[in-house]
PDB file of N, CA and C in Angstrom:
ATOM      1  N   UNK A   1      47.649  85.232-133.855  1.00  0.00           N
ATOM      2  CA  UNK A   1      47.061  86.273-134.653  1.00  0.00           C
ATOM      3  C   UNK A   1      47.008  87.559-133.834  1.00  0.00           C
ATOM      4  N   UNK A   2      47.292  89.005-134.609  1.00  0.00           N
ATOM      5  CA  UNK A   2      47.029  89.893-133.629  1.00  0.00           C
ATOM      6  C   UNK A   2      46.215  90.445-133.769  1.00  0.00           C
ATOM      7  N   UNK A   3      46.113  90.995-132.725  1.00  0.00           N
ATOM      8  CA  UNK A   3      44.237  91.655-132.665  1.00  0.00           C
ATOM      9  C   UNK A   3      44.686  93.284-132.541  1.00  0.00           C
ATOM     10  N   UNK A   4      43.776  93.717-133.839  1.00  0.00           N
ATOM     11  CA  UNK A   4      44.153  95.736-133.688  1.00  0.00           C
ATOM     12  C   UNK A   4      43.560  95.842-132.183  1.00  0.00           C
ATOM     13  N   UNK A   5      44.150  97.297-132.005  1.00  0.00           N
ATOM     14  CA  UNK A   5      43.802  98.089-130.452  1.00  0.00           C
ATOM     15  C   UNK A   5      42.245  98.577-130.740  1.00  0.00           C
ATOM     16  N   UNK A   6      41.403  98.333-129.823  1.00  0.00           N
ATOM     17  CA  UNK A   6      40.232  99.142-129.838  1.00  0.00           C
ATOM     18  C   UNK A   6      40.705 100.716-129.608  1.00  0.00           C
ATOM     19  N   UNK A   7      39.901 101.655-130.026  1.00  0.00           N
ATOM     20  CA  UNK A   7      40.323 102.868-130.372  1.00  0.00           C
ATOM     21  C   UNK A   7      40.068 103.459-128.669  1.00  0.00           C
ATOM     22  N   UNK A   8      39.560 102.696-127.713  1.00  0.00           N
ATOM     23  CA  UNK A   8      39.216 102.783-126.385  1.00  0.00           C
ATOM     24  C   UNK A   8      40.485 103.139-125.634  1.00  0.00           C
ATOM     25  N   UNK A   9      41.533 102.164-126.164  1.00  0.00           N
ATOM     26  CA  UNK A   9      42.963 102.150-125.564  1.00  0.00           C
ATOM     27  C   UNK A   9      43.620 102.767-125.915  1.00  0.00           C
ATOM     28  N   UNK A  10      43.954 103.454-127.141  1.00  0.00           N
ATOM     29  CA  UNK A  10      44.820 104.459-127.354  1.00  0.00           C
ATOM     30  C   UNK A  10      44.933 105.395-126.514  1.00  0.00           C
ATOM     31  N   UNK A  11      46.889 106.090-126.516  1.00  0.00           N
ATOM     32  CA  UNK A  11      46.994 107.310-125.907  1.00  0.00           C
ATOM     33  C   UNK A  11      46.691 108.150-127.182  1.00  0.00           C
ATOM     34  N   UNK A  12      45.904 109.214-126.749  1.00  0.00           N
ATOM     35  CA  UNK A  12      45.626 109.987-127.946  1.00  0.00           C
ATOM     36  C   UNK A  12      47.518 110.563-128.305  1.00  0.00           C
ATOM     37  N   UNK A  13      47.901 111.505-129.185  1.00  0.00           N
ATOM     38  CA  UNK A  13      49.432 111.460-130.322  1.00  0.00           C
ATOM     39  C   UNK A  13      49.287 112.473-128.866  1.00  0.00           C
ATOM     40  N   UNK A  14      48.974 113.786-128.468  1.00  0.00           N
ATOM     41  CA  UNK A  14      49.372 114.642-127.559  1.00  0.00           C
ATOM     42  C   UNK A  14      49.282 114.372-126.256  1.00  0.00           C
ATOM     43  N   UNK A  15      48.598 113.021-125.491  1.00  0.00           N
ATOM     44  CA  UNK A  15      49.374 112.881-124.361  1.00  0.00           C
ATOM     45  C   UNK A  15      50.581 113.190-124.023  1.00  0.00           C
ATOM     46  N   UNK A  16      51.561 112.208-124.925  1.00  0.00           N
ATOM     47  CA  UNK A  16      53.143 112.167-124.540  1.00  0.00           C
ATOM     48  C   UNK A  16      53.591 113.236-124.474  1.00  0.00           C
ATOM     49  N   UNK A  17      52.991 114.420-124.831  1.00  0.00           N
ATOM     50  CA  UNK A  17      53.722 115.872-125.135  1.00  0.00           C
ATOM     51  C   UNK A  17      53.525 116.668-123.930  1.00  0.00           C
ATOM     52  N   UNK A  18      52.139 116.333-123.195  1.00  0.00           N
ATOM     53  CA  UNK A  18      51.599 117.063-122.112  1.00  0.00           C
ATOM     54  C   UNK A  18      52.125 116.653-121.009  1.00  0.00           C
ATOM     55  N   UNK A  19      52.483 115.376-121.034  1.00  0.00           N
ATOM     56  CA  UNK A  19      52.974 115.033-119.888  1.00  0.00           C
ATOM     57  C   UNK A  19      54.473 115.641-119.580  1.00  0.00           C
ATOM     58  N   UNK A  20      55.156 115.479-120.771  1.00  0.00           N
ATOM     59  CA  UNK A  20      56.569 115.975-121.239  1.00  0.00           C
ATOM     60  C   UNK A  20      56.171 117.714-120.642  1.00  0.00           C
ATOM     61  N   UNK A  21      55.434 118.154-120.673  1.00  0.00           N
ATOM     62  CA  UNK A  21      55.034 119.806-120.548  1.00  0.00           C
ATOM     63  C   UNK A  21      54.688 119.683-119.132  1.00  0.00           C
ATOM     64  N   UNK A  22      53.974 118.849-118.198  1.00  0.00           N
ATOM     65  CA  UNK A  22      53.538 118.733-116.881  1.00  0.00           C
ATOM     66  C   UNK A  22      54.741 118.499-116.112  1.00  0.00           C
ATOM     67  N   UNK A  23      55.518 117.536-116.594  1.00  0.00           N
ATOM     68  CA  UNK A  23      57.148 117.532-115.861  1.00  0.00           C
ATOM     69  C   UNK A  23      58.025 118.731-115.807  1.00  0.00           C
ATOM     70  N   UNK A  24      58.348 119.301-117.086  1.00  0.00           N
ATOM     71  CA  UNK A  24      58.871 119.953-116.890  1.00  0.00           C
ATOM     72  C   UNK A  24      58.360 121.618-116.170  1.00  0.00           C
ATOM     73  N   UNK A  25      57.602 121.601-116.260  1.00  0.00           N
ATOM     74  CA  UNK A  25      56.669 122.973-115.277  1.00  0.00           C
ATOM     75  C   UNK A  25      56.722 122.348-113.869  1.00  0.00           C
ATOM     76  N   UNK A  26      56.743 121.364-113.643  1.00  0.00           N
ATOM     77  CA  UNK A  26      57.027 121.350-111.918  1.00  0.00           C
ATOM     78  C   UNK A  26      58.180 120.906-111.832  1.00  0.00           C
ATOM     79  N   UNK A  27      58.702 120.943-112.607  1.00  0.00           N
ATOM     80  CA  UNK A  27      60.365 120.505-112.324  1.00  0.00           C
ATOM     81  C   UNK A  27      60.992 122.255-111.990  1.00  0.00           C
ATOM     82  N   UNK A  28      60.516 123.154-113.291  1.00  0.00           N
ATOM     83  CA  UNK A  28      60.669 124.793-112.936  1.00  0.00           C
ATOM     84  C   UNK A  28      60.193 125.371-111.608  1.00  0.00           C
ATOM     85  N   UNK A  29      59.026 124.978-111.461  1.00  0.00           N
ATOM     86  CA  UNK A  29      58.282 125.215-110.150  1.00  0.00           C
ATOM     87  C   UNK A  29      58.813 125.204-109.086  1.00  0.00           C
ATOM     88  N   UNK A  30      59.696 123.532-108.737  1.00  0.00           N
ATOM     89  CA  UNK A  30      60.181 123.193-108.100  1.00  0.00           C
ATOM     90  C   UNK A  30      61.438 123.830-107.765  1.00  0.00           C
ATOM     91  N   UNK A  31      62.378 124.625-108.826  1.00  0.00           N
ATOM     92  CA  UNK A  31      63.751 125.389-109.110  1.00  0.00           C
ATOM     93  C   UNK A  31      63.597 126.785-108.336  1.00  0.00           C
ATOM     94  N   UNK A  32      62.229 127.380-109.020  1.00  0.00           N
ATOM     95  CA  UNK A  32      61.763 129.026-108.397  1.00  0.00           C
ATOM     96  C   UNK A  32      61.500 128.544-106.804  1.00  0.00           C
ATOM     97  N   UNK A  33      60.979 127.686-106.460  1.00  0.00           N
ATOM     98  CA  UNK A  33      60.929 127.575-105.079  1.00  0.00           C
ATOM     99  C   UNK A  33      62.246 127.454-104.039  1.00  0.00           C
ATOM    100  N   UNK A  34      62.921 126.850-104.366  1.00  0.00           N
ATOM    101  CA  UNK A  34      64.283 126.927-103.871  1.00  0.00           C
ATOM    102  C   UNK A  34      65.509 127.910-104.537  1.00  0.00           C
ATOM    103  N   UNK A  35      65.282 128.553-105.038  1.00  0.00           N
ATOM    104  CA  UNK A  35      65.476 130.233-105.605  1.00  0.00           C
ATOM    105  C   UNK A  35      65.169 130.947-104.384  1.00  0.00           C
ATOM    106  N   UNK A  36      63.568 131.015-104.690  1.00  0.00           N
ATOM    107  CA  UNK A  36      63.310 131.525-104.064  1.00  0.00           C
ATOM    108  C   UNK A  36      63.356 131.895-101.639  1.00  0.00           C
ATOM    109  N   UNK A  37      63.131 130.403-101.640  1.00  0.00           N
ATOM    110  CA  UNK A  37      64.293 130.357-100.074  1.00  0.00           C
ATOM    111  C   UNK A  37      65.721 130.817-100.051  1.00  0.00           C
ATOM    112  N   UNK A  38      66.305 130.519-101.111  1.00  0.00           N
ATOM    113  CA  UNK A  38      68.057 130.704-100.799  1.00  0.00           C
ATOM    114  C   UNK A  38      67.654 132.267-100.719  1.00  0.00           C
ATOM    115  N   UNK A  39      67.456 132.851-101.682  1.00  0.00           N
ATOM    116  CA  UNK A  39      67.163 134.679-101.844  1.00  0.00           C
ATOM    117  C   UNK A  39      66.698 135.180-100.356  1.00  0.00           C
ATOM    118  N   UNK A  40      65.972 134.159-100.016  1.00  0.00           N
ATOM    119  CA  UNK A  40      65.237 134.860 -98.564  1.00  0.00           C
ATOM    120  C   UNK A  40      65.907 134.579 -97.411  1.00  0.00           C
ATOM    121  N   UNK A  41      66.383 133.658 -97.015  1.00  0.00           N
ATOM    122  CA  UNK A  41      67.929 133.097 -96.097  1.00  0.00           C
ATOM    123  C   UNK A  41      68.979 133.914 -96.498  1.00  0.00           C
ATOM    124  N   UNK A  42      69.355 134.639 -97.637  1.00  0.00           N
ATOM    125  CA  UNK A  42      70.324 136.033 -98.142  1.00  0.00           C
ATOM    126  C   UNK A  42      70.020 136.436 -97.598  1.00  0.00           C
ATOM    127  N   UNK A  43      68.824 137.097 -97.378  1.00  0.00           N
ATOM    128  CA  UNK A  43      68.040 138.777 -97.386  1.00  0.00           C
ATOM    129  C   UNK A  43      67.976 138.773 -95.833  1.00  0.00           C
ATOM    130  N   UNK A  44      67.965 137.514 -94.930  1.00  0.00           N
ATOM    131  CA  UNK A  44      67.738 137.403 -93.750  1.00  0.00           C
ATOM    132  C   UNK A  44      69.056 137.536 -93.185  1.00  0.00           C
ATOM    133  N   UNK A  45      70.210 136.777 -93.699  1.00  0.00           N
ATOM    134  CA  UNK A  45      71.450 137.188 -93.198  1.00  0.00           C
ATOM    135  C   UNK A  45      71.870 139.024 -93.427  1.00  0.00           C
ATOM    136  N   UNK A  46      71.544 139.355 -94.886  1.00  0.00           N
ATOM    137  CA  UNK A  46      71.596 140.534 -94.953  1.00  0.00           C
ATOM    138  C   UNK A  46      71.304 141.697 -93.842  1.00  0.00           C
ATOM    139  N   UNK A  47      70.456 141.326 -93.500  1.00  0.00           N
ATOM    140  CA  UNK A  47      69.655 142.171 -92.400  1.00  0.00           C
ATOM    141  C   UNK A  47      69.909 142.010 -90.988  1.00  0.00           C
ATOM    142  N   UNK A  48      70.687 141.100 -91.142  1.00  0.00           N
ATOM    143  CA  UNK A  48      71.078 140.772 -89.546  1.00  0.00           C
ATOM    144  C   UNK A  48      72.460 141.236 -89.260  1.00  0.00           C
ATOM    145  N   UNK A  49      72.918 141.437 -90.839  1.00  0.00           N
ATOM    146  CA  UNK A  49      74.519 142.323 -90.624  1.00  0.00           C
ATOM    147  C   UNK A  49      74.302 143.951 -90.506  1.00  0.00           C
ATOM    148  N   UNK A  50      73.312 144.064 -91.270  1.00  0.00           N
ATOM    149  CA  UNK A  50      72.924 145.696 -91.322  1.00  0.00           C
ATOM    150  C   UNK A  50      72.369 146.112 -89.678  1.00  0.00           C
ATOM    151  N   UNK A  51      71.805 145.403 -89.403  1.00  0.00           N
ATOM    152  CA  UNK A  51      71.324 145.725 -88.141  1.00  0.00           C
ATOM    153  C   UNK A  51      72.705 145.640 -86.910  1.00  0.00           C
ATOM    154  N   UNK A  52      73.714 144.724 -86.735  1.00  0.00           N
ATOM    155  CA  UNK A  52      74.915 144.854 -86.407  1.00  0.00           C
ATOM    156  C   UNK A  52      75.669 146.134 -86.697  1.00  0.00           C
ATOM    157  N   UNK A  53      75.705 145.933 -88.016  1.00  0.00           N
ATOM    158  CA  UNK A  53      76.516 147.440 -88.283  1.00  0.00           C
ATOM    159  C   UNK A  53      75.499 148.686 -87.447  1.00  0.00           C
ATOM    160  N   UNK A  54      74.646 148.770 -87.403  1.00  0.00           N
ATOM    161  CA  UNK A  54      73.721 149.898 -87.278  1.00  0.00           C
ATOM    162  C   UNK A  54      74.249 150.452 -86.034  1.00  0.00           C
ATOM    163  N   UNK A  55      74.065 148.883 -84.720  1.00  0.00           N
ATOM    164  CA  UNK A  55      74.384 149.024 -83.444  1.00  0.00           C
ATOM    165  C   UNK A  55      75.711 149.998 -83.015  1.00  0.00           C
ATOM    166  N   UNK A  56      76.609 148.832 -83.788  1.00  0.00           N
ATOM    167  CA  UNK A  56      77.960 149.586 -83.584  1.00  0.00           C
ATOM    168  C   UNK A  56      77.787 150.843 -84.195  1.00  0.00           C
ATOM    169  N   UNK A  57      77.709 151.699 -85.032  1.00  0.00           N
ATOM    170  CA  UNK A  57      77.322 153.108 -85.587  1.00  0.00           C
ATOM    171  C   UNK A  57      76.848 153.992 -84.324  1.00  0.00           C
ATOM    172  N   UNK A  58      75.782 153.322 -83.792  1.00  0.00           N
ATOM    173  CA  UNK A  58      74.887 154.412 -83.227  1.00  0.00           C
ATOM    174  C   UNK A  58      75.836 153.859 -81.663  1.00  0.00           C
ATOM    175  N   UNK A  59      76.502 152.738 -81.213  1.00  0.00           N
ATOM    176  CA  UNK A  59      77.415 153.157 -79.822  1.00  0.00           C
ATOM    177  C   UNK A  59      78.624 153.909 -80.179  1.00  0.00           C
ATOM    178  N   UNK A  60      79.348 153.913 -81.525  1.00  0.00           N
ATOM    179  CA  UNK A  60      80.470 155.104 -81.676  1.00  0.00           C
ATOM    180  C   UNK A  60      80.132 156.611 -81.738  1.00  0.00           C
ATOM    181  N   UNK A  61      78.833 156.744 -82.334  1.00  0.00           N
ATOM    182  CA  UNK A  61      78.279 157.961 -82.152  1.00  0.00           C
ATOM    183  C   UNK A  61      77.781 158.435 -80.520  1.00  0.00           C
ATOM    184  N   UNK A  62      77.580 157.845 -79.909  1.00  0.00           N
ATOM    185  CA  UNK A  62      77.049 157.667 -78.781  1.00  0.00           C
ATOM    186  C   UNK A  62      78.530 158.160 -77.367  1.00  0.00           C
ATOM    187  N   UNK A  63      79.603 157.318 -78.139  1.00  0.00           N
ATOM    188  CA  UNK A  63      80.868 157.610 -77.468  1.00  0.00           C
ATOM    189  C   UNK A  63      81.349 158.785 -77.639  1.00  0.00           C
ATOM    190  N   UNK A  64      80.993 159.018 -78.917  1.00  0.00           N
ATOM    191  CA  UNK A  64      81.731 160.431 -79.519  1.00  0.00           C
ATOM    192  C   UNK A  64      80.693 161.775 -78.713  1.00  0.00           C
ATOM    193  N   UNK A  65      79.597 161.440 -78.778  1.00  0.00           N
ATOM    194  CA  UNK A  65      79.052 162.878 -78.318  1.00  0.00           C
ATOM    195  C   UNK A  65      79.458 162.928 -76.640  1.00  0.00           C
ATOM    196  N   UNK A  66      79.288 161.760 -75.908  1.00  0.00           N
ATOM    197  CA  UNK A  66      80.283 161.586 -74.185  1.00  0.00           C
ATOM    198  C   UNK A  66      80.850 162.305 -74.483  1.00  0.00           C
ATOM    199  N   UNK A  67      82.253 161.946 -75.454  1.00  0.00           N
ATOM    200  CA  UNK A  67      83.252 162.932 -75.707  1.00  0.00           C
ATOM    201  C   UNK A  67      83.894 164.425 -75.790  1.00  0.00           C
ATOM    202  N   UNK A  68      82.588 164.190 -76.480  1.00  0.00           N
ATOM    203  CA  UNK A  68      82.507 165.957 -76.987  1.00  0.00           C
ATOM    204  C   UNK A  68      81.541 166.741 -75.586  1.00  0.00           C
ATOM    205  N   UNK A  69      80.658 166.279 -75.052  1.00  0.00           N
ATOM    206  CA  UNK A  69      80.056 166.792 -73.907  1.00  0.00           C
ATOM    207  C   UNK A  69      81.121 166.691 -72.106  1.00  0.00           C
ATOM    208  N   UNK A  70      82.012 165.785 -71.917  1.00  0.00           N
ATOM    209  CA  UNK A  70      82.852 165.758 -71.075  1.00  0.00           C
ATOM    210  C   UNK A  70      84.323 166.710 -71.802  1.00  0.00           C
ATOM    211  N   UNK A  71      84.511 166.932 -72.953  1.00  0.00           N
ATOM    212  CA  UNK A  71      85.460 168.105 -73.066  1.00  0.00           C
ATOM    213  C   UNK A  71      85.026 169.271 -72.986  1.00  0.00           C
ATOM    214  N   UNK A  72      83.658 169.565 -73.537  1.00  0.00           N
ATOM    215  CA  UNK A  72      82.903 171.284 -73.096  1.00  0.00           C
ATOM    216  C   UNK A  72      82.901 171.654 -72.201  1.00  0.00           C
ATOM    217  N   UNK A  73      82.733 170.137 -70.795  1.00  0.00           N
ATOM    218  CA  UNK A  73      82.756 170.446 -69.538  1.00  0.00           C
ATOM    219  C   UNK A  73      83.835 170.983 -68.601  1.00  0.00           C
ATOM    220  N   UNK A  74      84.551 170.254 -69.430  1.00  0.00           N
ATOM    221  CA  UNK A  74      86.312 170.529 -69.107  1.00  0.00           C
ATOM    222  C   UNK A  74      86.683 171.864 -69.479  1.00  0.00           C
ATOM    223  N   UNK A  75      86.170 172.374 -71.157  1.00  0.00           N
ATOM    224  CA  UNK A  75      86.752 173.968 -71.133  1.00  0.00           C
ATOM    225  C   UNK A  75      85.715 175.234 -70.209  1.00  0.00           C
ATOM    226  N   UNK A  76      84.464 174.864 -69.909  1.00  0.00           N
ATOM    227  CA  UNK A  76      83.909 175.522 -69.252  1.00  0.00           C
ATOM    228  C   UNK A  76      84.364 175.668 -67.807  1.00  0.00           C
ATOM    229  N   UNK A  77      84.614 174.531 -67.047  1.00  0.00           N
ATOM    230  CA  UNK A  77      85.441 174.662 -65.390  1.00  0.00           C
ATOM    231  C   UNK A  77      86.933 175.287 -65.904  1.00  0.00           C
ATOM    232  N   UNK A  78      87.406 175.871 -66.748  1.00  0.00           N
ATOM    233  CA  UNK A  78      88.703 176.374 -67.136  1.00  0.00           C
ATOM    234  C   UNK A  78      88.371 177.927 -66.892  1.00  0.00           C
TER     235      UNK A  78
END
């Protein structure tokens, strides 16, 4: 014979839905977070090329004014 459920045991009808809603929000959660590292491991390589480039910039500029200050020197002893 079966015996009805005491109303004690039921999942109320919107459990299954919340839970379905609790997964998928930390499943998103979980997505923006590793978004969010890759973007920042970019932004870190980014900056480590800009800062390279910078170097080299400011030693060609650096060569160039030598340049220009050892030729003034040169037309001035003329």
């Amino acid at each position: 014979m079966l015996r009805p459920r005491s109303p004690a045991n039921r999942m109320p009808k919107y459990c299954p839905a919340l839970l379905t809603l609790a997964t998928v929000l930390v499943a998103c959660g979980a997505e923006v977070a590793g978004t969010a590292a890759t973007v920042g491991a970019l932004q870190a390589t980014q900056a480590q090329h800009v800062r390279t480039q910078q170097r080299q910039a400011e030693n060609r500029l650096s060569e160039s004014l030598k340049a220009v200050d050892a030729s003034a020197s040169a037309a001035a002893r003329e």
